[in-house]
C-alpha atoms as a PDB file:
ATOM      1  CA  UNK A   1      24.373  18.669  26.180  1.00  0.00           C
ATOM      2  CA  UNK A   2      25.891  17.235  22.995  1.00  0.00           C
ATOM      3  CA  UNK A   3      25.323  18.714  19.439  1.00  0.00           C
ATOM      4  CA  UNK A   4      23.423  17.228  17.079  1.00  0.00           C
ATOM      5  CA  UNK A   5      24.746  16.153  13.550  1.00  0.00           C
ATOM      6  CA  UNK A   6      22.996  15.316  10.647  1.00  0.00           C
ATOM      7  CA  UNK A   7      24.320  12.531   8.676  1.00  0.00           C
ATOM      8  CA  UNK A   8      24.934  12.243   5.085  1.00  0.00           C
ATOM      9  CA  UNK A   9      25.023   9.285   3.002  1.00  0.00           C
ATOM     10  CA  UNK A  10      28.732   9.591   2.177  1.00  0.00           C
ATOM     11  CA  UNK A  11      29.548   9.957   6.002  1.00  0.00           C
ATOM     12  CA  UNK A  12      27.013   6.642   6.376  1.00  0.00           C
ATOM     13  CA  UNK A  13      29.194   4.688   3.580  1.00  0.00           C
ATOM     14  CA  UNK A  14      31.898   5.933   4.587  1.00  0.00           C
ATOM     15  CA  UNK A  15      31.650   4.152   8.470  1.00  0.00           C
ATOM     16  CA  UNK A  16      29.924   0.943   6.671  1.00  0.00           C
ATOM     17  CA  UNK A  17      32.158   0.096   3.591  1.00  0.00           C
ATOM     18  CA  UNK A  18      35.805   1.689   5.268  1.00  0.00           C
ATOM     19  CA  UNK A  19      36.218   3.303   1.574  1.00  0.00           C
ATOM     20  CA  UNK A  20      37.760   5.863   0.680  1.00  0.00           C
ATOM     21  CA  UNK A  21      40.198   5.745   3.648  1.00  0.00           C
ATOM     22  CA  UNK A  22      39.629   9.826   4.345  1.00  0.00           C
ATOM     23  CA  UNK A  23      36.283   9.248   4.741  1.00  0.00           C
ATOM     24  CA  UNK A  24      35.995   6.325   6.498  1.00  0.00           C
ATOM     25  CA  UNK A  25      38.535   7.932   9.157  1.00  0.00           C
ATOM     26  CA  UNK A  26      36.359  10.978   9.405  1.00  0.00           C
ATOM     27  CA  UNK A  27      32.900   8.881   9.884  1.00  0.00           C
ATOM     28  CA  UNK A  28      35.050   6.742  12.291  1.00  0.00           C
ATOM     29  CA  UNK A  29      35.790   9.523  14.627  1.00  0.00           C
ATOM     30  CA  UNK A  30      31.926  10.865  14.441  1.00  0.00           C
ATOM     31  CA  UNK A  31      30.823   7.345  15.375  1.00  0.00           C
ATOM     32  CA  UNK A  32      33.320   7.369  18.283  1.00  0.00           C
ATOM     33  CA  UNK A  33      32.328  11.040  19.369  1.00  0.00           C
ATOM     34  CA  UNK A  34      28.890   9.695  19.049  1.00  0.00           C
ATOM     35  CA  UNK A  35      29.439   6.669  21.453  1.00  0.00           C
ATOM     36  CA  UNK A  36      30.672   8.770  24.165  1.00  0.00           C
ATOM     37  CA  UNK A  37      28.032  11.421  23.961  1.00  0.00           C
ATOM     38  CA  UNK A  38      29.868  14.379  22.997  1.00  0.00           C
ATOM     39  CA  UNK A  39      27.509  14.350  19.733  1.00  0.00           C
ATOM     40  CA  UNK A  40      24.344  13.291  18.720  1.00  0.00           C
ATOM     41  CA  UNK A  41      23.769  11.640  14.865  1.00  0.00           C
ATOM     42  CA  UNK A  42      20.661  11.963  13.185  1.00  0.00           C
ATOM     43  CA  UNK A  43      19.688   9.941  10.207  1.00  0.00           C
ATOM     44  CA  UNK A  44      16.720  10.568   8.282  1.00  0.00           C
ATOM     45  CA  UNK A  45      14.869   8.119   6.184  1.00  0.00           C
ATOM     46  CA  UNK A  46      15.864   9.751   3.137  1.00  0.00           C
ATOM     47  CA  UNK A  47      19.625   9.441   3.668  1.00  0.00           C
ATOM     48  CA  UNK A  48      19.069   5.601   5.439  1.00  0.00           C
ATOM     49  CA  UNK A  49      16.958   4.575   1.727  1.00  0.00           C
ATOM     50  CA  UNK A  50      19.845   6.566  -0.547  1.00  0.00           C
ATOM     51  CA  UNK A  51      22.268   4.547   1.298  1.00  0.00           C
ATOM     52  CA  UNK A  52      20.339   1.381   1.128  1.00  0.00           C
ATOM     53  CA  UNK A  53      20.338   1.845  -2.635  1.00  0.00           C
ATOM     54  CA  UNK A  54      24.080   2.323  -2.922  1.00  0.00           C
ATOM     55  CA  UNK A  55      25.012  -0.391  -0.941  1.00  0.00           C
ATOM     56  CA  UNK A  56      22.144  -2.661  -3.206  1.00  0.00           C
ATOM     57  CA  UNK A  57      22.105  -1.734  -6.330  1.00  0.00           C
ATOM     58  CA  UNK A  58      25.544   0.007  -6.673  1.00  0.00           C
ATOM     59  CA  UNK A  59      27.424  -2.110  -4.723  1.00  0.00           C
ATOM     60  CA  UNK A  60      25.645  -5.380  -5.215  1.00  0.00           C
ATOM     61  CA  UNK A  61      24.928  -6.418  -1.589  1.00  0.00           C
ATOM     62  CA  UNK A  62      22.078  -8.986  -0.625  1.00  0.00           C
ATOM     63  CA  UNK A  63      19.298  -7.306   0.519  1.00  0.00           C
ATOM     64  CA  UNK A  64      19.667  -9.268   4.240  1.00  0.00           C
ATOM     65  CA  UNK A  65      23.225  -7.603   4.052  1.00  0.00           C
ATOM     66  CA  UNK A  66      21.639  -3.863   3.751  1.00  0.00           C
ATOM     67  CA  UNK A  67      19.525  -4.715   6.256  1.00  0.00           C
ATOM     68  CA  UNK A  68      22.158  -5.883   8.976  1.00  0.00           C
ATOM     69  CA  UNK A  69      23.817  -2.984   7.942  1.00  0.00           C
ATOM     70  CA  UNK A  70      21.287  -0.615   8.864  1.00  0.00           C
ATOM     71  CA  UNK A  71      20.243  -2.280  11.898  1.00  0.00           C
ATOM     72  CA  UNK A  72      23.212  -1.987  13.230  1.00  0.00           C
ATOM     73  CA  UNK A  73      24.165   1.790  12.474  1.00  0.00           C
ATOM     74  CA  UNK A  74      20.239   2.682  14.341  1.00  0.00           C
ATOM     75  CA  UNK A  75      21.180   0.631  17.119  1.00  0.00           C
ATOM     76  CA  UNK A  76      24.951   2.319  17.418  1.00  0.00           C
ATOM     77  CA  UNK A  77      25.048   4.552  20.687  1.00  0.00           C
ATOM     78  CA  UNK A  78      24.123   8.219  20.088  1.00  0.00           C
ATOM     79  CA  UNK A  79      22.285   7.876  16.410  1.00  0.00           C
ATOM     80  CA  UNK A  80      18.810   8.637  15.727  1.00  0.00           C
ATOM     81  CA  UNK A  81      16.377   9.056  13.819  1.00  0.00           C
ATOM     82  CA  UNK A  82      12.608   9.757  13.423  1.00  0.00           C
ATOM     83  CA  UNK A  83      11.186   6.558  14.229  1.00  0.00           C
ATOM     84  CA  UNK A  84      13.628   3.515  14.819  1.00  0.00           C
ATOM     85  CA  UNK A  85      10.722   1.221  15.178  1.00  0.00           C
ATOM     86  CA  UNK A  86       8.867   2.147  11.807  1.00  0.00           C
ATOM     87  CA  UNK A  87      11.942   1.676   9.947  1.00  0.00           C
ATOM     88  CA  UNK A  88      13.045  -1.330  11.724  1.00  0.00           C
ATOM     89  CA  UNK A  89       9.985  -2.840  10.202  1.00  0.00           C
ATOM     90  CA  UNK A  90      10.461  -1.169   6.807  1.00  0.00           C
ATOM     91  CA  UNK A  91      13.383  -3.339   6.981  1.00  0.00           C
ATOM     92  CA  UNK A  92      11.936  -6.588   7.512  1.00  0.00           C
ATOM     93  CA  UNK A  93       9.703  -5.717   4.766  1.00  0.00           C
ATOM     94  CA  UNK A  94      12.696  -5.197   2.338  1.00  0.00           C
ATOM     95  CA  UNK A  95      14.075  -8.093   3.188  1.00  0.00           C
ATOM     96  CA  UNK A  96      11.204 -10.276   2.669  1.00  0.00           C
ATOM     97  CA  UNK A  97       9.355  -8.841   0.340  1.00  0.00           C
ATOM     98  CA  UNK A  98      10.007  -7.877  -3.696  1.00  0.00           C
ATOM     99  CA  UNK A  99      10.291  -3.989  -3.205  1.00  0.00           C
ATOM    100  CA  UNK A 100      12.446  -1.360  -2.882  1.00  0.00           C
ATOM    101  CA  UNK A 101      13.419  -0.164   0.622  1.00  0.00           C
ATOM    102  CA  UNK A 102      11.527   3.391  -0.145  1.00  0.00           C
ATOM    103  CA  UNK A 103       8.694   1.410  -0.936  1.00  0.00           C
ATOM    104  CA  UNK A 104       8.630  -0.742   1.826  1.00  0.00           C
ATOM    105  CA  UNK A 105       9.280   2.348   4.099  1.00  0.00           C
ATOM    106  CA  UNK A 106       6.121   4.082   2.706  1.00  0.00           C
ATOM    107  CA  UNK A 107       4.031   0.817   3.761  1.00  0.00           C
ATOM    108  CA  UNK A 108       5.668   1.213   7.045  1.00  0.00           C
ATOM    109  CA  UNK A 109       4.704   4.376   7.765  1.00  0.00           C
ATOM    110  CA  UNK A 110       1.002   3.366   6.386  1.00  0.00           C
ATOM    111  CA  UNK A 111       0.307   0.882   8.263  1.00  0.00           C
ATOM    112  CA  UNK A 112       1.513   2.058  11.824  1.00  0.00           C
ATOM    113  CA  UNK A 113      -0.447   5.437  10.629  1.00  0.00           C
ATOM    114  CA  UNK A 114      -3.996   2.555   9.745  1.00  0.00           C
ATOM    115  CA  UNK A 115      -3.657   4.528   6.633  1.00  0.00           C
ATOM    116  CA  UNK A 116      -3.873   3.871   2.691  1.00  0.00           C
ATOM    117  CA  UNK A 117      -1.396   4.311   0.417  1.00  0.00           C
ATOM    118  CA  UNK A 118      -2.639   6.069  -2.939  1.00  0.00           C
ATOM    119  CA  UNK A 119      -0.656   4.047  -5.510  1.00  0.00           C
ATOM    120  CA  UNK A 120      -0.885   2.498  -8.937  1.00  0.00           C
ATOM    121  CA  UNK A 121       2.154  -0.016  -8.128  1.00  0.00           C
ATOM    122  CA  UNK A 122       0.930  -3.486  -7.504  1.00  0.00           C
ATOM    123  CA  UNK A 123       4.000  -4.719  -5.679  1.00  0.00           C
ATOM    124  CA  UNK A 124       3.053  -2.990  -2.315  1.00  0.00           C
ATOM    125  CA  UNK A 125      -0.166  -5.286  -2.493  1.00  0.00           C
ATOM    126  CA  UNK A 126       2.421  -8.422  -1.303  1.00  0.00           C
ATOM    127  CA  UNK A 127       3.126  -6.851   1.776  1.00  0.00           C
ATOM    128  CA  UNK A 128       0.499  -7.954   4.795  1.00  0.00           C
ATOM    129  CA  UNK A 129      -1.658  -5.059   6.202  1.00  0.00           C
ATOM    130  CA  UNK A 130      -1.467  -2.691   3.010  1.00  0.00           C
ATOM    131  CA  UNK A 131      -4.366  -1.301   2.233  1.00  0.00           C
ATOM    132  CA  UNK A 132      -3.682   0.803  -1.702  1.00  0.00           C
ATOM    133  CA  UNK A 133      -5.898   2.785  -3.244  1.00  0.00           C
ATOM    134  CA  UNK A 134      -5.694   3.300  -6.961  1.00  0.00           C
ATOM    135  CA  UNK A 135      -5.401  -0.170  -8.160  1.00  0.00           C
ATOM    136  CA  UNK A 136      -5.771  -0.518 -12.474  1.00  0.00           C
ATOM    137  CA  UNK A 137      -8.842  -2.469 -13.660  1.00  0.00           C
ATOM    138  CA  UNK A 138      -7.015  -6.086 -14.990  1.00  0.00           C
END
């Protein structure tokens, strides 16, 4: 049975961006240790949206850039996370949508959940199948 490592963002940027060199050799080697099962990599949903925002707002990628990127680490042999599908759409909506990835995971999670999402921000009312509660009086 493999161990299980949590990721950090830094590890994350690390195997994405090759930058700095130390820790883009370190995150190599976990990625390879990953692929032939000798560990396992989880990635929450906190550390996948901190690392979309780096990569967005801090680095100045397209948003359709962040998402490849993303895709392609949950889809690497031996990395998890809570729910791969969930976020996969979370994705979509970033992409597509106006809002922020932590935003559009929220609505993700609502939605497969046939739940409401108690908010006062208007933006999640673009994305299809969002129900919010708390709307302002125009």
């Amino acid at each position: 049975m493999s161990r299980k490592l949590f990721l950090d963002t830094d590890v994350i940027l690390g195997y994405l961006i090759g930058r700095p060199a130390d820790q883009a050799a370190h995150a190599g080697e976990l990625f390879e240790a990953a692929r032939d099962g000798s560990v396992s990599l989880f990635v929450s949903d906190t550390v996948l949206v901190e690392t979309a925002v780096v990569l967005w707002r801090t680095l100045g990628m397209e948003r359709r850039e962040v998402a490849h990127h993303l895709e392609a680490l949950l889809e690497a042999p031996g990395v998890e996370t809570h729910n791969k599908g969930v976020f996969g759409q979370a994705l979509d909506f970033f992409q597509e949508y106006p809002v922020d990835l932590a935003d559009a995971v929220l609505s993700s999670y609502a939605i497969a959940e046939g739940a409401a999402i108690a908010s006062l921000d208007p933006v999640l009312d673009r994305i299809p199948g969002v129900v919010r509660e708390g709307r302002r009086a125009s």
